[in-house]
PDB file of N, CA and C in Angstrom:
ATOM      1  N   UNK A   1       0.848  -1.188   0.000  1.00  0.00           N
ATOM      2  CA  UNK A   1       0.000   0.000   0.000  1.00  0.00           C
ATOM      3  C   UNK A   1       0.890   1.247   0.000  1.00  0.00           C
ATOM      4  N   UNK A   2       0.592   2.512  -0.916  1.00  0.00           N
ATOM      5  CA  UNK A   2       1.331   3.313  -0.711  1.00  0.00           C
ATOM      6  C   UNK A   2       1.129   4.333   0.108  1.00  0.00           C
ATOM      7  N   UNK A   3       2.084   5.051   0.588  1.00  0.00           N
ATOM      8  CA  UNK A   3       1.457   6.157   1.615  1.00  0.00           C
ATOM      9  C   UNK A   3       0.423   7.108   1.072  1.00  0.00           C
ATOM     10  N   UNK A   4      -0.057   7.404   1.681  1.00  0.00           N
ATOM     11  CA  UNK A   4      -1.425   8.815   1.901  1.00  0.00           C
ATOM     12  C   UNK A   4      -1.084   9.679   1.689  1.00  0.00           C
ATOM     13  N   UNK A   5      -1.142  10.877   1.103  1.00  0.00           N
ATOM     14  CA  UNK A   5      -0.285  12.339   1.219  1.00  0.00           C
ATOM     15  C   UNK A   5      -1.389  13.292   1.320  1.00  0.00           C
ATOM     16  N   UNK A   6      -0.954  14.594   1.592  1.00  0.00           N
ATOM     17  CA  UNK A   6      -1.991  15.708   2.200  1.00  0.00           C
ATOM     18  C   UNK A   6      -2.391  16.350   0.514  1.00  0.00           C
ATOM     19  N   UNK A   7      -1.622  15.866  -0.451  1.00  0.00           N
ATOM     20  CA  UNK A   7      -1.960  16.138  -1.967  1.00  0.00           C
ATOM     21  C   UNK A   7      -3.045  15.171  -2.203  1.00  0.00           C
ATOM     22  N   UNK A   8      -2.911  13.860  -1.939  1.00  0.00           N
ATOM     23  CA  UNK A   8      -4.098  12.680  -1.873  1.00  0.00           C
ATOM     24  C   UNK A   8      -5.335  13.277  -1.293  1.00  0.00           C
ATOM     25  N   UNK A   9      -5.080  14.108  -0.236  1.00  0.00           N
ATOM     26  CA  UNK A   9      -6.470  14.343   0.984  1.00  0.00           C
ATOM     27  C   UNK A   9      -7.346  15.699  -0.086  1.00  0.00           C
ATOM     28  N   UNK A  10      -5.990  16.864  -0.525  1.00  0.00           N
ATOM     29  CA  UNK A  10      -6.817  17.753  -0.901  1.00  0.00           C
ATOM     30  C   UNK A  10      -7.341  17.483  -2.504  1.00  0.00           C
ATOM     31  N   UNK A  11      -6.845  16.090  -3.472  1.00  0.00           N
ATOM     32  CA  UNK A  11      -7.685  15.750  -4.477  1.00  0.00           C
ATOM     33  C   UNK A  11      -8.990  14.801  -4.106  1.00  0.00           C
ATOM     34  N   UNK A  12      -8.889  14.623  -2.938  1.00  0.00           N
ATOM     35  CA  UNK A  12     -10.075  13.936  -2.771  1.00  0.00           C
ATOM     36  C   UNK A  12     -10.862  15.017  -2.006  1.00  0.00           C
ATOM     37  N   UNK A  13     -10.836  16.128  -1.499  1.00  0.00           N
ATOM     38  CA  UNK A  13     -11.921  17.229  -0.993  1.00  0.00           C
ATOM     39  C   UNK A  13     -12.347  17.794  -2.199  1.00  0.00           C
ATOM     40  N   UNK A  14     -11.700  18.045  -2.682  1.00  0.00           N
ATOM     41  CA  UNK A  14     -11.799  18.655  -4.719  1.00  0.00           C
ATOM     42  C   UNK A  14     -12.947  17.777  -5.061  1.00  0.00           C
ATOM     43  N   UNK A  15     -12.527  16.303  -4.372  1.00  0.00           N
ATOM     44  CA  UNK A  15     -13.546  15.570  -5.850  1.00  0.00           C
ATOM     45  C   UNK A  15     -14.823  15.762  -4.917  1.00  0.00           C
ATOM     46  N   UNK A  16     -15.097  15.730  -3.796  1.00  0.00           N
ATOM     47  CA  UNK A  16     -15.999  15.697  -2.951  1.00  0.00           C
ATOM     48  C   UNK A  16     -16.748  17.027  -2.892  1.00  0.00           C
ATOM     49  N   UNK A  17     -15.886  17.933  -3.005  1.00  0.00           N
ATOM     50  CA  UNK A  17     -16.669  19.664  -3.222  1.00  0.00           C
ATOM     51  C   UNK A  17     -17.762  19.444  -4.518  1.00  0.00           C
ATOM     52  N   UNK A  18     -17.784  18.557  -5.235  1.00  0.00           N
ATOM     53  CA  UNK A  18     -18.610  18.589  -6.497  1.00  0.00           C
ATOM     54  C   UNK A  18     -19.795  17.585  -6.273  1.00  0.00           C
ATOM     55  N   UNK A  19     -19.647  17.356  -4.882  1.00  0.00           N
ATOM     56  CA  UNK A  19     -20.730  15.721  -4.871  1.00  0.00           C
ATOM     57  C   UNK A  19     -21.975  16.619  -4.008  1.00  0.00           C
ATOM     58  N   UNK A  20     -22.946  15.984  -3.966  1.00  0.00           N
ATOM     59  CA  UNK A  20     -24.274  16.852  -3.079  1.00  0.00           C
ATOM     60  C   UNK A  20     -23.909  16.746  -1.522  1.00  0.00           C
ATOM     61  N   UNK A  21     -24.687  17.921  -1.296  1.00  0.00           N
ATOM     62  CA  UNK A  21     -24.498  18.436  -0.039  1.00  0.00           C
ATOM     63  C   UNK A  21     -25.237  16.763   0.939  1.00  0.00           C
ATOM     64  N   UNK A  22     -26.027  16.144  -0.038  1.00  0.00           N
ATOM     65  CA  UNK A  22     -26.920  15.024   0.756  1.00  0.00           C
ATOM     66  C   UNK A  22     -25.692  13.748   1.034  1.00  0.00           C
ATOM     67  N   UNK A  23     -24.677  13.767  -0.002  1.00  0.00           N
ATOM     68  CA  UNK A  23     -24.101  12.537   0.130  1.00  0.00           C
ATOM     69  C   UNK A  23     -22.691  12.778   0.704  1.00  0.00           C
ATOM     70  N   UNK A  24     -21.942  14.085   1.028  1.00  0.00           N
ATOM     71  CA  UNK A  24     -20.562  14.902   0.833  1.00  0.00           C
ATOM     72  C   UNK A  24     -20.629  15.417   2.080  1.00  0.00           C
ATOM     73  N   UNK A  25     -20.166  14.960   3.431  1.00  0.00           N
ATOM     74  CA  UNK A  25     -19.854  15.876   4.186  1.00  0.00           C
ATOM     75  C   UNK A  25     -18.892  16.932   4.121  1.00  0.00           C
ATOM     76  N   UNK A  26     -17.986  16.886   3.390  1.00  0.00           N
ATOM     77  CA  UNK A  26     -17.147  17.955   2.464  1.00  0.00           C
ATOM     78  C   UNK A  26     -17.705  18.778   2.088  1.00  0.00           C
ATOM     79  N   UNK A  27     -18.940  18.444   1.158  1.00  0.00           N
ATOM     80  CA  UNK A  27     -19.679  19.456   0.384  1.00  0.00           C
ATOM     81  C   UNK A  27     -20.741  20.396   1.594  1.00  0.00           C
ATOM     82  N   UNK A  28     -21.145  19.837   2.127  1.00  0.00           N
ATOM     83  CA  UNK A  28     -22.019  20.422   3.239  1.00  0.00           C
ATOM     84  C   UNK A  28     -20.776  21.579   3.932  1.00  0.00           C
ATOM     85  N   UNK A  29     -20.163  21.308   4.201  1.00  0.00           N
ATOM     86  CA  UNK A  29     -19.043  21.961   5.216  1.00  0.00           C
ATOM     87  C   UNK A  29     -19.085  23.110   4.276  1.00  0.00           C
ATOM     88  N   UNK A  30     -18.530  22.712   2.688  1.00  0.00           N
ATOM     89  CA  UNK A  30     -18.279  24.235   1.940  1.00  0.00           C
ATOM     90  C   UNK A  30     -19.521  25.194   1.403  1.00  0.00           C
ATOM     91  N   UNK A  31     -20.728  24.224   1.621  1.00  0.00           N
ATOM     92  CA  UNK A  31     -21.930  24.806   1.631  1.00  0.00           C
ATOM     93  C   UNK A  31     -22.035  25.855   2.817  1.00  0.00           C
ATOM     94  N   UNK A  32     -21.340  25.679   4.025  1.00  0.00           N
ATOM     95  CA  UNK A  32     -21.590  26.705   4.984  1.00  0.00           C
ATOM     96  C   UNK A  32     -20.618  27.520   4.847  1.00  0.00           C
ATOM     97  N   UNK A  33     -19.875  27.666   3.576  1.00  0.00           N
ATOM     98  CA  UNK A  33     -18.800  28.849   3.691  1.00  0.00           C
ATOM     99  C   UNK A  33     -17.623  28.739   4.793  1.00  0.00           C
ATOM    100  N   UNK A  34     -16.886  29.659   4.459  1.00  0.00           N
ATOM    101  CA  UNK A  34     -16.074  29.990   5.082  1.00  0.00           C
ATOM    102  C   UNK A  34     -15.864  30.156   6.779  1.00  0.00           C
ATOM    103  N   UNK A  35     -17.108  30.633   7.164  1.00  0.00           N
ATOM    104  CA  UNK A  35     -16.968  30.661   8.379  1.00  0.00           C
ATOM    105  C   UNK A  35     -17.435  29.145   9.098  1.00  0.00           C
ATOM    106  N   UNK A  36     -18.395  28.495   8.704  1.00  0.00           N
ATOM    107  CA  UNK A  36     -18.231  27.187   8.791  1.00  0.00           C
ATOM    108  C   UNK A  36     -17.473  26.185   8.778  1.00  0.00           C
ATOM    109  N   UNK A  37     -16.364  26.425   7.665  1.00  0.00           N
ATOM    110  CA  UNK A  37     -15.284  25.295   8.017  1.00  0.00           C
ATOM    111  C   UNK A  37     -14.594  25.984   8.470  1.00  0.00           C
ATOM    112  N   UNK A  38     -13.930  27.183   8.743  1.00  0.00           N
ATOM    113  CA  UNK A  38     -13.224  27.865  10.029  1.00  0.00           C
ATOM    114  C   UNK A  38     -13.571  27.587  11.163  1.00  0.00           C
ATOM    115  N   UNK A  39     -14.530  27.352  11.842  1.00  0.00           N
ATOM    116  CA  UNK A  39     -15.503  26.879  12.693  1.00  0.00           C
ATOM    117  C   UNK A  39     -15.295  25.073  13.410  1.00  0.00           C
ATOM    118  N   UNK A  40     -15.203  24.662  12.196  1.00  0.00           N
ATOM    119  CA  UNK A  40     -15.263  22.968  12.603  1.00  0.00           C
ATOM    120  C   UNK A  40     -13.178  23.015  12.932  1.00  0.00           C
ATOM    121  N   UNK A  41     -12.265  23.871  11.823  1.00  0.00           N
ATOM    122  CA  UNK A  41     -11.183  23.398  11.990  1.00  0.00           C
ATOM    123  C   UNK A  41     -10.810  24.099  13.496  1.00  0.00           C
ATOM    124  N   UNK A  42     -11.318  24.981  13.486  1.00  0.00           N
ATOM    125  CA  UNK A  42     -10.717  25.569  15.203  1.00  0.00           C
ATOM    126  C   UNK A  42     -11.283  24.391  16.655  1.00  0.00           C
ATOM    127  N   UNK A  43     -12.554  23.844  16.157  1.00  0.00           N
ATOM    128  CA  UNK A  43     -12.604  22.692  17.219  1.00  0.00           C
ATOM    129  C   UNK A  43     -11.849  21.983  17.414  1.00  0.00           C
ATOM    130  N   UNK A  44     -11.693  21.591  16.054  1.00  0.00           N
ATOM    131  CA  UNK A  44     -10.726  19.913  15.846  1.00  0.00           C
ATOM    132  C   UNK A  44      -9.462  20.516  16.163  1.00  0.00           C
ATOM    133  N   UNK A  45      -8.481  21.728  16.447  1.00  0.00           N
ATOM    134  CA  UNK A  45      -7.449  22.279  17.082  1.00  0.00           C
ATOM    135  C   UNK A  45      -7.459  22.473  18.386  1.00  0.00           C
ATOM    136  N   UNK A  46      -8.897  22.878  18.845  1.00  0.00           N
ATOM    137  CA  UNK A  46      -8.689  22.566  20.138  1.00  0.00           C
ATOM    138  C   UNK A  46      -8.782  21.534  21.181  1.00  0.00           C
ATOM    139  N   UNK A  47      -9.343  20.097  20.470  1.00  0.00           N
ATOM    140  CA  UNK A  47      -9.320  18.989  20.590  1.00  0.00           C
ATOM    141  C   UNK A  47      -8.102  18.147  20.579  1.00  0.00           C
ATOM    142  N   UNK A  48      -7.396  18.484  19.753  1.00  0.00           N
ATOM    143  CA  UNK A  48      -5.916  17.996  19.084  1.00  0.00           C
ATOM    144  C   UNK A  48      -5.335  18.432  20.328  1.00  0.00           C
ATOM    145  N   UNK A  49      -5.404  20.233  20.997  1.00  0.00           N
ATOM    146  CA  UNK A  49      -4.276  20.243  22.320  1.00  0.00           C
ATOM    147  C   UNK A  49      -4.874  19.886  23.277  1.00  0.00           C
ATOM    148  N   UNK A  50      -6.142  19.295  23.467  1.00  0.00           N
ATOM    149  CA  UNK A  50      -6.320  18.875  25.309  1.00  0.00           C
ATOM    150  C   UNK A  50      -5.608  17.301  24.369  1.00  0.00           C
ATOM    151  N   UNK A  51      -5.877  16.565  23.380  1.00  0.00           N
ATOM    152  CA  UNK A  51      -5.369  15.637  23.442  1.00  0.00           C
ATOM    153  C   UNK A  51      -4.019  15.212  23.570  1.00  0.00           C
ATOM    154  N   UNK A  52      -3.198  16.512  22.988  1.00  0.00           N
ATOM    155  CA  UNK A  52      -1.857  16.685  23.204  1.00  0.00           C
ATOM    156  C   UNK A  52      -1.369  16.875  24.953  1.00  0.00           C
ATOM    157  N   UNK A  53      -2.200  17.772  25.473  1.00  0.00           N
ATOM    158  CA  UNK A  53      -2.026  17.804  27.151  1.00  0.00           C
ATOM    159  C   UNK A  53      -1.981  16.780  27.728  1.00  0.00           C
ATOM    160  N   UNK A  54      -2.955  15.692  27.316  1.00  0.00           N
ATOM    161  CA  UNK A  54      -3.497  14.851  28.087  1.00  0.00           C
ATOM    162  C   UNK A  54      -2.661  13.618  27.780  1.00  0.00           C
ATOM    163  N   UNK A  55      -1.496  13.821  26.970  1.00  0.00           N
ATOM    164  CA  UNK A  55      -0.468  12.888  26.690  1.00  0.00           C
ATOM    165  C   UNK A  55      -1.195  11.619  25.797  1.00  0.00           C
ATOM    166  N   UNK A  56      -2.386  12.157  25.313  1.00  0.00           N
ATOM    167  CA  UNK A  56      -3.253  10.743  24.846  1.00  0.00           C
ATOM    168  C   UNK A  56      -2.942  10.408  23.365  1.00  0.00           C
ATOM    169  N   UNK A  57      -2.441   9.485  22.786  1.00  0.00           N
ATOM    170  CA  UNK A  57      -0.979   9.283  21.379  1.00  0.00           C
ATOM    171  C   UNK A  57      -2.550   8.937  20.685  1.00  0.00           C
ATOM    172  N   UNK A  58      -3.391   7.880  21.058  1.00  0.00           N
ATOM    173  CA  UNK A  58      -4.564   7.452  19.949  1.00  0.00           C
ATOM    174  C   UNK A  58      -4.820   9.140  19.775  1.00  0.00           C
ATOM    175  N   UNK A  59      -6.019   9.696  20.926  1.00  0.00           N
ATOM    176  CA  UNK A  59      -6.805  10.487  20.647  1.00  0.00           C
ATOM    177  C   UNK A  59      -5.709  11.867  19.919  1.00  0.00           C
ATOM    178  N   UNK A  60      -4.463  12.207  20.082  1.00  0.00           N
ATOM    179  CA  UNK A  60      -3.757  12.930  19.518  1.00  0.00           C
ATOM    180  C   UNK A  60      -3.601  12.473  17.752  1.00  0.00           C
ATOM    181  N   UNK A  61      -3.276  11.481  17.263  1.00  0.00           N
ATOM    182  CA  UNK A  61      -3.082  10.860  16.116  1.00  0.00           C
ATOM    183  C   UNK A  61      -4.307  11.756  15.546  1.00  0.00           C
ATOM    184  N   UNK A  62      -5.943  10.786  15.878  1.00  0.00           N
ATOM    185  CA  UNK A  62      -7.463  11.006  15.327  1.00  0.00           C
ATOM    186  C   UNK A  62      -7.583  12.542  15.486  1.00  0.00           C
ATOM    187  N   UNK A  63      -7.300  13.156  16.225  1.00  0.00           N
ATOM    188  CA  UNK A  63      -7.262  14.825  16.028  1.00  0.00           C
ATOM    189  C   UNK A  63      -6.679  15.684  15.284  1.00  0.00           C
ATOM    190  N   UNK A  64      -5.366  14.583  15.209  1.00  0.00           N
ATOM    191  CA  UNK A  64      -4.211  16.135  14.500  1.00  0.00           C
ATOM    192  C   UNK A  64      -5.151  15.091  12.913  1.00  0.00           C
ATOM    193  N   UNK A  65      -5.270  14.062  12.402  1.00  0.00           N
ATOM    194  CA  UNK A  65      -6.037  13.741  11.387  1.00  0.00           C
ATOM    195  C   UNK A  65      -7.394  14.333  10.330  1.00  0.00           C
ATOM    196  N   UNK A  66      -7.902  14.984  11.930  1.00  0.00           N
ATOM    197  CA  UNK A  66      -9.256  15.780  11.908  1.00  0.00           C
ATOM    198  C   UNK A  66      -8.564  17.356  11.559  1.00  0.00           C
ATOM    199  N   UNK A  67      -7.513  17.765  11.910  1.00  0.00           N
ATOM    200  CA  UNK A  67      -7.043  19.228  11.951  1.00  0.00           C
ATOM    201  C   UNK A  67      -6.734  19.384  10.246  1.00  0.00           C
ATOM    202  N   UNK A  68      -5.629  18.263  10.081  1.00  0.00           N
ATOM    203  CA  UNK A  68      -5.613  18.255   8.916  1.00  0.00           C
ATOM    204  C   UNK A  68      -6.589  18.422   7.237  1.00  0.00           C
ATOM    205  N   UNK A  69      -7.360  17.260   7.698  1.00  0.00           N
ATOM    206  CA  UNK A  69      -8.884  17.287   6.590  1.00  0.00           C
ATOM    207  C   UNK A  69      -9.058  18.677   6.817  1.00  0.00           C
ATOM    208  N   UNK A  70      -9.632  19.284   7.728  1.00  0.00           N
ATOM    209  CA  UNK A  70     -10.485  20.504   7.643  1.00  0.00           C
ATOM    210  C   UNK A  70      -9.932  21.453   7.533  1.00  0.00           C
ATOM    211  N   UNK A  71      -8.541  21.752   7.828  1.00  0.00           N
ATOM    212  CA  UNK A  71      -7.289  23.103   7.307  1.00  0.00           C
ATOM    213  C   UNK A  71      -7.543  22.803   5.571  1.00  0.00           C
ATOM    214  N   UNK A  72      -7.622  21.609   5.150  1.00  0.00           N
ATOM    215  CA  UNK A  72      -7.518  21.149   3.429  1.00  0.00           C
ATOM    216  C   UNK A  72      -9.174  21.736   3.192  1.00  0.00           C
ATOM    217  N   UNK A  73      -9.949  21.883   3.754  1.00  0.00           N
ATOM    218  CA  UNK A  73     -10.978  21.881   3.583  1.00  0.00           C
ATOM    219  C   UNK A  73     -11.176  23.603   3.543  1.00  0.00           C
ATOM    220  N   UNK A  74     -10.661  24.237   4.773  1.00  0.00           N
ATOM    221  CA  UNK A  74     -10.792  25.720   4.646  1.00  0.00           C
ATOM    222  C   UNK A  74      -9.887  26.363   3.322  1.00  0.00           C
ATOM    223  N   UNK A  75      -8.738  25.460   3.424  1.00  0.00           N
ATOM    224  CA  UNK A  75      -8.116  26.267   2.091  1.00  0.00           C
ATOM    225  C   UNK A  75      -9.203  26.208   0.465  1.00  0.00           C
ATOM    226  N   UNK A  76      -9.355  25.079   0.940  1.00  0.00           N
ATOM    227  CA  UNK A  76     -10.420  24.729  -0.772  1.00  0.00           C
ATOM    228  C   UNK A  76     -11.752  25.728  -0.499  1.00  0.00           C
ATOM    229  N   UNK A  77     -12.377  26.023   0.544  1.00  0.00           N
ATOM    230  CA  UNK A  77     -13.161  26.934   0.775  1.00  0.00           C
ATOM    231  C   UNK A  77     -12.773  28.444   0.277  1.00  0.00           C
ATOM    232  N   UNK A  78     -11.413  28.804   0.947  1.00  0.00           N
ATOM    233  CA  UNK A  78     -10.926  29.881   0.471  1.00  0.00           C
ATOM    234  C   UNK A  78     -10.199  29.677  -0.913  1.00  0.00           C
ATOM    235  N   UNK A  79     -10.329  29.085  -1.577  1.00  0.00           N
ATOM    236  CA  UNK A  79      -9.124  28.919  -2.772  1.00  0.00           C
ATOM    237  C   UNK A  79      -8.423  29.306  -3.117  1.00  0.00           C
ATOM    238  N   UNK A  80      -7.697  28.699  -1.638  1.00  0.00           N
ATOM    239  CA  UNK A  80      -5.968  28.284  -1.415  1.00  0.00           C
ATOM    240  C   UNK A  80      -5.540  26.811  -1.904  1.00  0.00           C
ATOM    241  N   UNK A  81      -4.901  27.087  -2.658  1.00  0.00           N
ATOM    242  CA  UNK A  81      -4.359  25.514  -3.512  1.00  0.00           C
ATOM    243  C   UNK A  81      -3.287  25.089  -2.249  1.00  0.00           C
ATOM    244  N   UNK A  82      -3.006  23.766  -1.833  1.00  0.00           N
ATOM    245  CA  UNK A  82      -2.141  23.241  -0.847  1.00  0.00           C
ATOM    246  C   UNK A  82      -1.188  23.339  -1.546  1.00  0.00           C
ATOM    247  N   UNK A  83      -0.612  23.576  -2.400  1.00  0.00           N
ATOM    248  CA  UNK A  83       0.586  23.680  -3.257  1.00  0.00           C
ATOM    249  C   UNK A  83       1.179  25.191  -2.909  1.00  0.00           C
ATOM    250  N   UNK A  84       0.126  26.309  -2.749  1.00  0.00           N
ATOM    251  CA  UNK A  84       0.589  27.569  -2.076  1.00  0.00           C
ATOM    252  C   UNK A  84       1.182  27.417  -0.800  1.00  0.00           C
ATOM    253  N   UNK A  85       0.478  26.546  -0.037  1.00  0.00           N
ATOM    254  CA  UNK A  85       0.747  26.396   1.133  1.00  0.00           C
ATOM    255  C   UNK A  85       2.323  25.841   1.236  1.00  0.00           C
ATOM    256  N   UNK A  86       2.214  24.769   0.342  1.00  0.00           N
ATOM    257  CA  UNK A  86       3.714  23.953   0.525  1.00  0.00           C
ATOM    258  C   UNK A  86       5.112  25.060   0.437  1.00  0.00           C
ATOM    259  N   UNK A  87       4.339  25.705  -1.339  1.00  0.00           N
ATOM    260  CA  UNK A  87       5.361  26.857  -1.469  1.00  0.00           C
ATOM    261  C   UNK A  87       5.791  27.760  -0.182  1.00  0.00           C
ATOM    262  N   UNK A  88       5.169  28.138   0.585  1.00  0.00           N
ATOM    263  CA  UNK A  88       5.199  29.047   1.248  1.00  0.00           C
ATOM    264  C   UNK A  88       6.186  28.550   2.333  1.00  0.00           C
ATOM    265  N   UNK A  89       6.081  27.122   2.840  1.00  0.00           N
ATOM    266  CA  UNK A  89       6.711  26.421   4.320  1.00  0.00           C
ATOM    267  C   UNK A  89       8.402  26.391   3.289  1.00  0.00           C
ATOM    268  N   UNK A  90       8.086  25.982   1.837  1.00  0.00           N
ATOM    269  CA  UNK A  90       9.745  25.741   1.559  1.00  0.00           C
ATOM    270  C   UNK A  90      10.282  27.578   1.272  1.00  0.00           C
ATOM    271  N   UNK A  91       9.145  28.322   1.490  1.00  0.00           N
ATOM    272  CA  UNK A  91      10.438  29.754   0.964  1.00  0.00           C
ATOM    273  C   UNK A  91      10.979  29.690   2.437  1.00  0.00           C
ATOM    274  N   UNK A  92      10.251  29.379   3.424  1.00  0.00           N
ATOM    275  CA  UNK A  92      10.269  29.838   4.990  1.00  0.00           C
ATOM    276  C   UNK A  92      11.599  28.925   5.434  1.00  0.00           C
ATOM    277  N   UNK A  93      12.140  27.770   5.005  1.00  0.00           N
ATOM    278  CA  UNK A  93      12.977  27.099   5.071  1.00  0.00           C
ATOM    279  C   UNK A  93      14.440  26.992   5.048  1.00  0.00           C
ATOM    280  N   UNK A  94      14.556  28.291   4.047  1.00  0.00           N
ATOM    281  CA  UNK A  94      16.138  29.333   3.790  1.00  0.00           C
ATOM    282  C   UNK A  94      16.447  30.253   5.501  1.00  0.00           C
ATOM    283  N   UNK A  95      15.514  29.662   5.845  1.00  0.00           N
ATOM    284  CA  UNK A  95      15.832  30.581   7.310  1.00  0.00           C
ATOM    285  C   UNK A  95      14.973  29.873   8.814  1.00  0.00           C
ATOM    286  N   UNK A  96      15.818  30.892   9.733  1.00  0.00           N
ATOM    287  CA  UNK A  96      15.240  30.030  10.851  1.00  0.00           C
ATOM    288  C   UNK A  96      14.173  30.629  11.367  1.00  0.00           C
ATOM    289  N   UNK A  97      13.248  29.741  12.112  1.00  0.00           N
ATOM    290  CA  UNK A  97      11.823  30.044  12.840  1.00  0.00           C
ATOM    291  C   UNK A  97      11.929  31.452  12.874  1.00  0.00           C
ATOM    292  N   UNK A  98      12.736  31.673  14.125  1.00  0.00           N
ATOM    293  CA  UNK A  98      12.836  33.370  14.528  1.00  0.00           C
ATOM    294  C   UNK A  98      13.122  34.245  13.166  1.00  0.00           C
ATOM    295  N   UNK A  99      13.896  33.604  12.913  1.00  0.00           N
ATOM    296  CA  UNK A  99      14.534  34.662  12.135  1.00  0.00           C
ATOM    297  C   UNK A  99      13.135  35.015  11.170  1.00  0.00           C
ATOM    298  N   UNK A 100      12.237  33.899  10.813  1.00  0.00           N
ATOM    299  CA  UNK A 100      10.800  34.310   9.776  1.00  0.00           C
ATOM    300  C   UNK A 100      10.450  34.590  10.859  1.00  0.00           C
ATOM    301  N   UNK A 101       9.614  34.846  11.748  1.00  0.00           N
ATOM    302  CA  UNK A 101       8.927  35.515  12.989  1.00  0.00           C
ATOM    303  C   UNK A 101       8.914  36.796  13.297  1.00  0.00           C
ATOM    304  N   UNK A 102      10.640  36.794  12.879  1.00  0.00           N
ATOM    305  CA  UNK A 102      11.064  38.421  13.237  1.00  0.00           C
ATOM    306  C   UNK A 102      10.687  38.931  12.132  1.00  0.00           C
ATOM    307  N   UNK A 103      10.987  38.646  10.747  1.00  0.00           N
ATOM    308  CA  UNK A 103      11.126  39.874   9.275  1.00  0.00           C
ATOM    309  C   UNK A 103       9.112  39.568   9.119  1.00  0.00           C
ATOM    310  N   UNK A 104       8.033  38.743   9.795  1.00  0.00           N
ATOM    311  CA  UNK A 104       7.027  39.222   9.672  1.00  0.00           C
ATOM    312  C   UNK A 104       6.153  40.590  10.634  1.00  0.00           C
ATOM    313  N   UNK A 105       7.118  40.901  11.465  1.00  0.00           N
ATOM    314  CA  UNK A 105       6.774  41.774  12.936  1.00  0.00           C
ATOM    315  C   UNK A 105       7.251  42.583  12.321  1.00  0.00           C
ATOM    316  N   UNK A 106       8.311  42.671  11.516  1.00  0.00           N
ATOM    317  CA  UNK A 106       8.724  44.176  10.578  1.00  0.00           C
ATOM    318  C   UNK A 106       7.576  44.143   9.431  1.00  0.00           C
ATOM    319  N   UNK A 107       6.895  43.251   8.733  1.00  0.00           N
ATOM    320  CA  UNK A 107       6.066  43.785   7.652  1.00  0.00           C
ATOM    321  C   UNK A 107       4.977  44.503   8.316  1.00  0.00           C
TER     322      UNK A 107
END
């Protein structure tokens, strides 16, 4: 079996944004716009850190899983291609954390 990739997750929200709101929980989600799947991904983040607090490795795995889908889900809402996204982590990569932290507190 080959691995899964977050390119796999966001061609399959793509294919699912086109299916009915009756059969697509995908589609329902982007049916409520933007603030709707902003909405579901900030749960599933704050779920992910009590699960992270709580040292719990299953319920941490199934959360950061859930964070994922629905960040893929707000970008396709906003149409943000995950490929922007990628671009963006490798420009950030020529340099360190701080050092991007700092030159965004100057923009």
């Amino acid at each position: 079996m080959s691995a899964f990739t977050l390119d796999d997750l966001a061609g399959l929200i793509a294919a699912r944004a086109k299916a009915s709101g009756d059969t697509s929980y995908t589609r329902k989600l982007l049916d409520g716009g933007q603030p709707l799947a902003a909405k579901k991904l900030g749960e599933e983040a704050v779920e992910t850190v009590i699960a992270a607090i709580q040292g719990d490795k299953k319920a941490l795995k199934m959360e950061a899983a859930d964070v994922l889908y629905h960040l893929l889900v707000v970008l396709q809402a906003g149409g943000v291609p995950l490929q922007d996204v990628m671009d963006e982590l490798a420009r950030r990569t020529g340099q360190s954390g701080l050092e991007e932290k700092a030159a965004r507190q100057t923009q």
